[in-house]
PDB file of N, CA and C in Angstrom:
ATOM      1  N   UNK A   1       0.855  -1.173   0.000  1.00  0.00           N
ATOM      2  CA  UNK A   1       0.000   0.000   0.000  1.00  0.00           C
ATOM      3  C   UNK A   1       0.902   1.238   0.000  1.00  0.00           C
ATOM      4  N   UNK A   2       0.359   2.095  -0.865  1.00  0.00           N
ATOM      5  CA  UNK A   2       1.398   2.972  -1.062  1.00  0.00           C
ATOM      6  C   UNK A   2       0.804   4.196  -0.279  1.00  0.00           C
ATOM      7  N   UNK A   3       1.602   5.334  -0.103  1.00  0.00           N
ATOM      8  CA  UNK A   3       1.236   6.796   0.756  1.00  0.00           C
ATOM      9  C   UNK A   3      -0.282   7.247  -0.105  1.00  0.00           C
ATOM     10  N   UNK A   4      -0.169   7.466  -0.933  1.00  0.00           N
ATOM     11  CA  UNK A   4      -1.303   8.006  -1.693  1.00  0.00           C
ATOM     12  C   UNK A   4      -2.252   7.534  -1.017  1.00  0.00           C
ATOM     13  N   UNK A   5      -2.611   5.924  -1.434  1.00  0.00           N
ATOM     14  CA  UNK A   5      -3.458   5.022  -1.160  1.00  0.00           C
ATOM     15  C   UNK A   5      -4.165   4.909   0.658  1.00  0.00           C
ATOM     16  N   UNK A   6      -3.221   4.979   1.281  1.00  0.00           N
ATOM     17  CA  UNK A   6      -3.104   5.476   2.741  1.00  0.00           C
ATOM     18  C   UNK A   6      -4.088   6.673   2.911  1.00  0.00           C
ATOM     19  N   UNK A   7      -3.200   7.685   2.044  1.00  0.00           N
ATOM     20  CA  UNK A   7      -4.485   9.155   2.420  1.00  0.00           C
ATOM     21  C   UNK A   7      -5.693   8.981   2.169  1.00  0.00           C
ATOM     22  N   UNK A   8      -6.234   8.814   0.704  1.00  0.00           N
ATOM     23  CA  UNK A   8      -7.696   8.064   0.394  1.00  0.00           C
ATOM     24  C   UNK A   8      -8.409   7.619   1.267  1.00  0.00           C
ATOM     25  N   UNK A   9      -7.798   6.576   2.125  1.00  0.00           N
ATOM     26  CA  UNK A   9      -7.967   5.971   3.322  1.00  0.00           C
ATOM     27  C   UNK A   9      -9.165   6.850   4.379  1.00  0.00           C
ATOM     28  N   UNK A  10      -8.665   8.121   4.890  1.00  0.00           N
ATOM     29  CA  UNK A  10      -8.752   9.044   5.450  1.00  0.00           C
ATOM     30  C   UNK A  10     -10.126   9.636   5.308  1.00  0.00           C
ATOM     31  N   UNK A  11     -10.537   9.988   6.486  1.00  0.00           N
ATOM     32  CA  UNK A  11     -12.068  10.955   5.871  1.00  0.00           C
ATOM     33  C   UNK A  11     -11.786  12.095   5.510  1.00  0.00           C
ATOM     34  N   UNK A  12     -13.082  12.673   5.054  1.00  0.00           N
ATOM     35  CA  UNK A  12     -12.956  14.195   4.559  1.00  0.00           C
ATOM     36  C   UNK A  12     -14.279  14.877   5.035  1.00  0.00           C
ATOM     37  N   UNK A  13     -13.859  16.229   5.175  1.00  0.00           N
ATOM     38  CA  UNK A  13     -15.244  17.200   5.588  1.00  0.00           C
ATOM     39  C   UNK A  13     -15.256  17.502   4.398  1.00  0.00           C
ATOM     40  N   UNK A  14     -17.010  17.989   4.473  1.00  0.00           N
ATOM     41  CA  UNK A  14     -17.993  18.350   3.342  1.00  0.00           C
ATOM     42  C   UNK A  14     -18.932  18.711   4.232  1.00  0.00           C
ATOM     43  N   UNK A  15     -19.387  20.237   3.864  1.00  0.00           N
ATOM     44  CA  UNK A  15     -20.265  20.880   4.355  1.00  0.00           C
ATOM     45  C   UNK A  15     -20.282  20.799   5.642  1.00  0.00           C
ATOM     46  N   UNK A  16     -19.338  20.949   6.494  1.00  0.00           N
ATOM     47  CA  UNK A  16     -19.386  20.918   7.939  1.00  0.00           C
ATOM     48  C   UNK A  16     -19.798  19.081   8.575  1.00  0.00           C
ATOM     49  N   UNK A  17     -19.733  18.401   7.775  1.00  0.00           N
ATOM     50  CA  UNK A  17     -20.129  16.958   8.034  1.00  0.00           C
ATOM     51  C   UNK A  17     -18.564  15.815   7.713  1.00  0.00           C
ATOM     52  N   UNK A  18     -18.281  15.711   8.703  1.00  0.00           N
ATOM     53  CA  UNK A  18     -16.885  13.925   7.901  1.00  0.00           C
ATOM     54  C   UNK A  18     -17.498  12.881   7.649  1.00  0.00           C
ATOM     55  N   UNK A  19     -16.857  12.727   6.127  1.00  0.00           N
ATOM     56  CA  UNK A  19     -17.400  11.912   5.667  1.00  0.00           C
ATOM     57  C   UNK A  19     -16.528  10.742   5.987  1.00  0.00           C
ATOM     58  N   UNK A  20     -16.920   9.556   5.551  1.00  0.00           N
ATOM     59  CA  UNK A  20     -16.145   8.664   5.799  1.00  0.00           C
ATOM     60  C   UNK A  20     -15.308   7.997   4.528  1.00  0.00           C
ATOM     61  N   UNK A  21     -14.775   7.504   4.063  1.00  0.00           N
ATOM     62  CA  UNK A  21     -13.188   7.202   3.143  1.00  0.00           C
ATOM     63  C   UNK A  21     -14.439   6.490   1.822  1.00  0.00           C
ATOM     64  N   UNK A  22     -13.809   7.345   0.507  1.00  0.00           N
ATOM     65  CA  UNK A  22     -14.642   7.174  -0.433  1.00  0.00           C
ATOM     66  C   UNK A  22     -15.817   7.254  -0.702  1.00  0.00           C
ATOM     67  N   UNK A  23     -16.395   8.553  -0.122  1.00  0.00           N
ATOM     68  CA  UNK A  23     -17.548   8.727  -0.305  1.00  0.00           C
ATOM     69  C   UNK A  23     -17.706   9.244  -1.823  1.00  0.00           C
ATOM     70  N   UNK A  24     -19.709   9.479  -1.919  1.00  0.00           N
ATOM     71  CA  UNK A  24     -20.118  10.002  -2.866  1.00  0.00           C
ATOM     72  C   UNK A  24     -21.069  11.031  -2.325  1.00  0.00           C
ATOM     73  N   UNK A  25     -21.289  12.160  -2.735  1.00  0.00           N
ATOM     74  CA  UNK A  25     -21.890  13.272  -2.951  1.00  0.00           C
ATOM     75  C   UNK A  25     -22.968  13.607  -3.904  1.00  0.00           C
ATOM     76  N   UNK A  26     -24.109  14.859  -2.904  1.00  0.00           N
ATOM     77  CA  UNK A  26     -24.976  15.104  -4.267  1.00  0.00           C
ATOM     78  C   UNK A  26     -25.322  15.790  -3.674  1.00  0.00           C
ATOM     79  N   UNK A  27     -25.675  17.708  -4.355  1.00  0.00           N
ATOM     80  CA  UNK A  27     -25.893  18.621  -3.651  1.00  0.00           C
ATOM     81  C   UNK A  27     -26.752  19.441  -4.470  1.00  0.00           C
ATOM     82  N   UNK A  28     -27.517  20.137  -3.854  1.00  0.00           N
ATOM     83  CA  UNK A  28     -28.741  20.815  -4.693  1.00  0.00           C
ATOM     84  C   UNK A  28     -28.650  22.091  -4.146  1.00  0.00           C
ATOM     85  N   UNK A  29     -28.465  23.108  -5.186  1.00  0.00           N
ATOM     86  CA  UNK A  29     -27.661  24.402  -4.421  1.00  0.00           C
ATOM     87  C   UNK A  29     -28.884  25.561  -4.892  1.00  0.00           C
ATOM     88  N   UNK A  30     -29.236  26.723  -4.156  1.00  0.00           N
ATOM     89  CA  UNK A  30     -29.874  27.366  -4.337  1.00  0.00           C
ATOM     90  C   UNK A  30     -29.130  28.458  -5.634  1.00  0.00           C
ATOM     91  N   UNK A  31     -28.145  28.754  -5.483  1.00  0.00           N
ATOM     92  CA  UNK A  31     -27.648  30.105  -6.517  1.00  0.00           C
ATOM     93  C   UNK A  31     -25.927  29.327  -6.514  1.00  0.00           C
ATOM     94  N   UNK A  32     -25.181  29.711  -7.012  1.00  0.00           N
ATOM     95  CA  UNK A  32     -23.673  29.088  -7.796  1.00  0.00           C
ATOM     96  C   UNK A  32     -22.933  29.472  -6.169  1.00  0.00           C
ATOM     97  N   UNK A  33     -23.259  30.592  -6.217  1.00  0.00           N
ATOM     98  CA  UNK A  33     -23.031  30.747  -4.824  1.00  0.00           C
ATOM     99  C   UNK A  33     -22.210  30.225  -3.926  1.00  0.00           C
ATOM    100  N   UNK A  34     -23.768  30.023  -3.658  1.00  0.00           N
ATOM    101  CA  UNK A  34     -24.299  28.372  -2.800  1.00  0.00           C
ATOM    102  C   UNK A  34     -23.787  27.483  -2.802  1.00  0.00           C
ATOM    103  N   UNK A  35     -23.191  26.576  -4.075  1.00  0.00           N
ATOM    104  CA  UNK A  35     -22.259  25.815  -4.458  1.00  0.00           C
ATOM    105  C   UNK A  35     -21.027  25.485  -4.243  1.00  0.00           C
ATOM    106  N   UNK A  36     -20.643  27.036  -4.823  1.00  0.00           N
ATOM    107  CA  UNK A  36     -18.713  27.219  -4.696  1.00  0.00           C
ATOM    108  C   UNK A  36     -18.442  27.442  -3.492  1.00  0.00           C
ATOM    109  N   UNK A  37     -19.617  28.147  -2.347  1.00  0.00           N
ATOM    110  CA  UNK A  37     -19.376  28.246  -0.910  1.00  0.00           C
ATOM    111  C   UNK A  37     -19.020  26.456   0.070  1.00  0.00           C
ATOM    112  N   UNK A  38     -19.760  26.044  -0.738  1.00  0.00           N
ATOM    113  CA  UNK A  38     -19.929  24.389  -0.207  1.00  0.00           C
ATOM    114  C   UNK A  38     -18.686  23.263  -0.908  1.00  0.00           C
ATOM    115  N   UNK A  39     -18.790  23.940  -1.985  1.00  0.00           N
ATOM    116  CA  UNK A  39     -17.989  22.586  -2.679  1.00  0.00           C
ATOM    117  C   UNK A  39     -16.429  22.771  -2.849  1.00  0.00           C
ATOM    118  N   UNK A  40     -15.975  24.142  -2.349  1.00  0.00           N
ATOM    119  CA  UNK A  40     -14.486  24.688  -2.720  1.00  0.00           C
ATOM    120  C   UNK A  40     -13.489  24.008  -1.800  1.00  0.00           C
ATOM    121  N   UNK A  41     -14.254  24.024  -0.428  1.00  0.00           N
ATOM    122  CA  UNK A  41     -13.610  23.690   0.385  1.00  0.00           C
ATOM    123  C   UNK A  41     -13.062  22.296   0.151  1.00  0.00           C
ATOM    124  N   UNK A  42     -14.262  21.551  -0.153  1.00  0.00           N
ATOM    125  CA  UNK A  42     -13.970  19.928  -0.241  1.00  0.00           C
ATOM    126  C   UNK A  42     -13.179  19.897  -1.405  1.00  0.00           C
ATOM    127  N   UNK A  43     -13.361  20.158  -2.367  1.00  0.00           N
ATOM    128  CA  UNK A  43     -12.534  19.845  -3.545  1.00  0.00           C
ATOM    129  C   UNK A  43     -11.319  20.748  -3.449  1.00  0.00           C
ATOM    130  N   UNK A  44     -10.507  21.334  -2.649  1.00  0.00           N
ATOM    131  CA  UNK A  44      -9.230  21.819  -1.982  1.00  0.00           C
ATOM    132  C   UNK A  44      -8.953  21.158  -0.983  1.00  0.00           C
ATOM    133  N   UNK A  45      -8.907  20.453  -0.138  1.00  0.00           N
ATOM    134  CA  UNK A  45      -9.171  19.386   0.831  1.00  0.00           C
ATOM    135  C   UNK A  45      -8.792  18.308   0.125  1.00  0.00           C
ATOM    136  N   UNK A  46      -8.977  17.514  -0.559  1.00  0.00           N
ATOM    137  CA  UNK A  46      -8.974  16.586  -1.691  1.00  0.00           C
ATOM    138  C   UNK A  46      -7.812  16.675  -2.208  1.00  0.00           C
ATOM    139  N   UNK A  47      -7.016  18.048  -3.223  1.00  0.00           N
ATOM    140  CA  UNK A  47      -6.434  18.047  -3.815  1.00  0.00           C
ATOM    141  C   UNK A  47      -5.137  17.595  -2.961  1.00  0.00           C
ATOM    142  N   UNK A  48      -5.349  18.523  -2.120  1.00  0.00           N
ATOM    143  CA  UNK A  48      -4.070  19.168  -1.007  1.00  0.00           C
ATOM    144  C   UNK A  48      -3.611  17.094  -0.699  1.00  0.00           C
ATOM    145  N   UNK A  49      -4.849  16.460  -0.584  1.00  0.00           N
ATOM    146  CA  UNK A  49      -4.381  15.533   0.181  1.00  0.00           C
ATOM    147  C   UNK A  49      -4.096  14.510  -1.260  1.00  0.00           C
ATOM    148  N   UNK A  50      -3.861  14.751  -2.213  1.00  0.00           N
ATOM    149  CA  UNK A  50      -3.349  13.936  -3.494  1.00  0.00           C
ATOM    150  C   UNK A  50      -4.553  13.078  -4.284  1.00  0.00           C
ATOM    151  N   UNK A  51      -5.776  13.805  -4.055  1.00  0.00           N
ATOM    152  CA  UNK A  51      -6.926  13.199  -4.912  1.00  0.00           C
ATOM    153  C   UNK A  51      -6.478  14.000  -6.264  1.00  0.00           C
ATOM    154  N   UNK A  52      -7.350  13.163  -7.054  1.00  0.00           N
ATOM    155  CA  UNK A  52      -7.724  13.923  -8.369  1.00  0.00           C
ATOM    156  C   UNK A  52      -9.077  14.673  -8.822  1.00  0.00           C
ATOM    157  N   UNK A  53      -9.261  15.614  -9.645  1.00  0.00           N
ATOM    158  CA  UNK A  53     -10.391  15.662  -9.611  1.00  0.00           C
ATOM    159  C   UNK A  53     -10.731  16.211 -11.325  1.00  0.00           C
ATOM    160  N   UNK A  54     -11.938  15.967 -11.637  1.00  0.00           N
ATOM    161  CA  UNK A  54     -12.006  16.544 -13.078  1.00  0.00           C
ATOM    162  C   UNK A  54     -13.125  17.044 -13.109  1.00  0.00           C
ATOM    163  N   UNK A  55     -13.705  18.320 -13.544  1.00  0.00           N
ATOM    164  CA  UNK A  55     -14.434  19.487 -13.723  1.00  0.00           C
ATOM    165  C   UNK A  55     -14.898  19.415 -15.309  1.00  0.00           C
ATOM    166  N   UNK A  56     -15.919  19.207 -15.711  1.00  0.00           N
ATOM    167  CA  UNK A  56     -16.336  19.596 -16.358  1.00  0.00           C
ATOM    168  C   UNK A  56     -17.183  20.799 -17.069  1.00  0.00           C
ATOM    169  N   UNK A  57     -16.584  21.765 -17.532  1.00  0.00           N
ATOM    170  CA  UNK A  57     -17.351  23.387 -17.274  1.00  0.00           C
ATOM    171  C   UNK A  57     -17.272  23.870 -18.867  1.00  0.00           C
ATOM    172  N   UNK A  58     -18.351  24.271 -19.205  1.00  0.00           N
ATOM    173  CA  UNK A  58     -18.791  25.037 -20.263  1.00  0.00           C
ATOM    174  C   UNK A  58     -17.594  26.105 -20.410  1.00  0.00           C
ATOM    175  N   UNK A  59     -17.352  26.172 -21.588  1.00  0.00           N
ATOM    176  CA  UNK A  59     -16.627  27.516 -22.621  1.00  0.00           C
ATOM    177  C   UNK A  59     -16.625  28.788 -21.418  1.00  0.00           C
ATOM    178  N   UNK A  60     -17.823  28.982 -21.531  1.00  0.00           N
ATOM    179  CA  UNK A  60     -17.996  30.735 -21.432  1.00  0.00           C
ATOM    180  C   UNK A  60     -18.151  30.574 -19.690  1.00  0.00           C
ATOM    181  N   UNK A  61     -18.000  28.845 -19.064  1.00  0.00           N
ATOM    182  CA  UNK A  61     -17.873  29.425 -17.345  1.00  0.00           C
ATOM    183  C   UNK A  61     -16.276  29.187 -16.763  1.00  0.00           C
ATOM    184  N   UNK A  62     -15.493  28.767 -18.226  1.00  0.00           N
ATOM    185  CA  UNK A  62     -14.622  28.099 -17.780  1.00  0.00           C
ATOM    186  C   UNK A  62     -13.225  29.350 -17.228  1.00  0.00           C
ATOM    187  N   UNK A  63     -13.739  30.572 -16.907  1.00  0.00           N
ATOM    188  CA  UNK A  63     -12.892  31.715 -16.627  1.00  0.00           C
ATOM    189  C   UNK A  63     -13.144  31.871 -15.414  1.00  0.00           C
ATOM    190  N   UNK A  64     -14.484  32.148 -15.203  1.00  0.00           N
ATOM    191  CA  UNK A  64     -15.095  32.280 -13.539  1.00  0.00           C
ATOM    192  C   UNK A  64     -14.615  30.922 -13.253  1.00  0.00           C
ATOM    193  N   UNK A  65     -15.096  29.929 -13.271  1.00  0.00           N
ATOM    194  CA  UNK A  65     -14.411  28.527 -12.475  1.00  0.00           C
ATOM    195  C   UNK A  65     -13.247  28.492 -12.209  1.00  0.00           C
ATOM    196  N   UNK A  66     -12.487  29.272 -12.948  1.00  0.00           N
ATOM    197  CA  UNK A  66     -10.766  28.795 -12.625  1.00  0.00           C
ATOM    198  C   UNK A  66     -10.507  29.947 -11.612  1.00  0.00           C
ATOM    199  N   UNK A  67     -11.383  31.272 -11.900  1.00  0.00           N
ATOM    200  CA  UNK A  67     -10.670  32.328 -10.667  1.00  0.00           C
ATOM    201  C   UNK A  67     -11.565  31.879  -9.329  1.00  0.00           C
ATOM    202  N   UNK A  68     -12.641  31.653  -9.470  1.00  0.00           N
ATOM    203  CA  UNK A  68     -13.693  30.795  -8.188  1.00  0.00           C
ATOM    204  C   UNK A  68     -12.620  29.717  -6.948  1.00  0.00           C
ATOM    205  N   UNK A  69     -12.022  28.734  -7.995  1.00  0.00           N
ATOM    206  CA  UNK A  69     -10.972  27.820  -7.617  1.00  0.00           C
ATOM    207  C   UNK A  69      -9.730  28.480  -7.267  1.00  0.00           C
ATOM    208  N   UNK A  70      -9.335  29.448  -7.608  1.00  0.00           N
ATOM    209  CA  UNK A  70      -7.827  30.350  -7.337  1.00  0.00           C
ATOM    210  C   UNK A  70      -8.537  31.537  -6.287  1.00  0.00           C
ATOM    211  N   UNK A  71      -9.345  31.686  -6.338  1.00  0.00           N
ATOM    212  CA  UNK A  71      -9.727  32.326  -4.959  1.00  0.00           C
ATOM    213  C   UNK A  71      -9.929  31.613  -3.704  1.00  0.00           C
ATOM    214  N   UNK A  72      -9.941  30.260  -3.671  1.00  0.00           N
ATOM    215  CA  UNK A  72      -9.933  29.343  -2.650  1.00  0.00           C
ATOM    216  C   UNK A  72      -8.827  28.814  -2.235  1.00  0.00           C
ATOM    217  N   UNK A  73      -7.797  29.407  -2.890  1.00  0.00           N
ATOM    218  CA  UNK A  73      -6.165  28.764  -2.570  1.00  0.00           C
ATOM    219  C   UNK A  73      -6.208  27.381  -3.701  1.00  0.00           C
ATOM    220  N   UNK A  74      -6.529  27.271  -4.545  1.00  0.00           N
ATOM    221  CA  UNK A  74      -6.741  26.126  -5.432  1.00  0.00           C
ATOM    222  C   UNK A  74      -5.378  26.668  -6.368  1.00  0.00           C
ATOM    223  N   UNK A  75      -4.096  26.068  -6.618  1.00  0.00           N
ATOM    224  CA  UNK A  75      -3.495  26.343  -7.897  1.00  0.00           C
ATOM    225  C   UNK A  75      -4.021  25.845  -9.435  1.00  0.00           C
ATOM    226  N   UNK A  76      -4.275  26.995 -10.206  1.00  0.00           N
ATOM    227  CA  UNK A  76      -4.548  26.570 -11.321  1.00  0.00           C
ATOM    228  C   UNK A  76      -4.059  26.715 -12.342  1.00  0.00           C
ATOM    229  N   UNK A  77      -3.065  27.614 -12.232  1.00  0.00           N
ATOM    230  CA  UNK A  77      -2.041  27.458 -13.258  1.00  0.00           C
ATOM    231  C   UNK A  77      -1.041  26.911 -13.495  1.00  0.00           C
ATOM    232  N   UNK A  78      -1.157  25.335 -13.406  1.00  0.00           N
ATOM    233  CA  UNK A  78       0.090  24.344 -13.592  1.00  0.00           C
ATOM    234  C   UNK A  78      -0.930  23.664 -14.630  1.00  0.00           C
ATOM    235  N   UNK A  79       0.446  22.720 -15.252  1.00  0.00           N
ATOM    236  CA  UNK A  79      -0.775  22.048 -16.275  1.00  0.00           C
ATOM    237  C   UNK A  79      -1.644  20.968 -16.158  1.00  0.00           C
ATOM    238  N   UNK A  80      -1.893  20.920 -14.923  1.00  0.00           N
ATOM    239  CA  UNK A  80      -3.001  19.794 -15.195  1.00  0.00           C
ATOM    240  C   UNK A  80      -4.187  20.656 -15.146  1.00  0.00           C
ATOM    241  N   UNK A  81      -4.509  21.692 -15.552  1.00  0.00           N
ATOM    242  CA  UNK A  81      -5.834  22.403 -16.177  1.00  0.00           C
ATOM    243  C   UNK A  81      -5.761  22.392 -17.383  1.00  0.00           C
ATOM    244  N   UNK A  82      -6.856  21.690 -17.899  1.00  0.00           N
ATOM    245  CA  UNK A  82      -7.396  21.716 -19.026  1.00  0.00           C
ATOM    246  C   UNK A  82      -7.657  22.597 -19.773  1.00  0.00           C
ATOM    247  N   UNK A  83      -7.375  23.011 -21.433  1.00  0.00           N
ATOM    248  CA  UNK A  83      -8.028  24.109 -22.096  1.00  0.00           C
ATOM    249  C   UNK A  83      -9.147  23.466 -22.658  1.00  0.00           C
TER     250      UNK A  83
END
């Protein structure tokens, strides 16, 4: 078992709740808001701890999403961001 595999291991908070190791998620957000307030944290949390993650975002949101994510301490200018 390797370190990576180890962290995975590990729970994670989401929305003020720990989850327990490999969870799944599903969130119904009033305004984007709402969303990026809830979901930034966890998906920075994640990264930090050597998850992966992949975003799928429209053309014309894919500018706000990346400064949304770089306003959360998220690095996004290395290359594993997608054009």
């Amino acid at each position: 078992m390797n370190a990576s595999s180890v962290q995975r291991e590990e729970p994670i908070q989401f929305a003020g709740s720990v989850l327990s190791a490999r969870p799944h998620i599903c969130g119904f957000f009033n305004s984007e808001d709402e969303e990026y307030r809830v979901t930034l944290p966890f998906i920075k949390e994640g990264l930090d701890r050597g998850e992966k993650a992949f975003h799928v975002v429209s053309a014309r949101e894919r500018e706000e999403h990346l400064r949304r994510m770089a306003s959360a301490g998220i690095e996004v200018s290395k290359g594993g961001v997608a054009g």
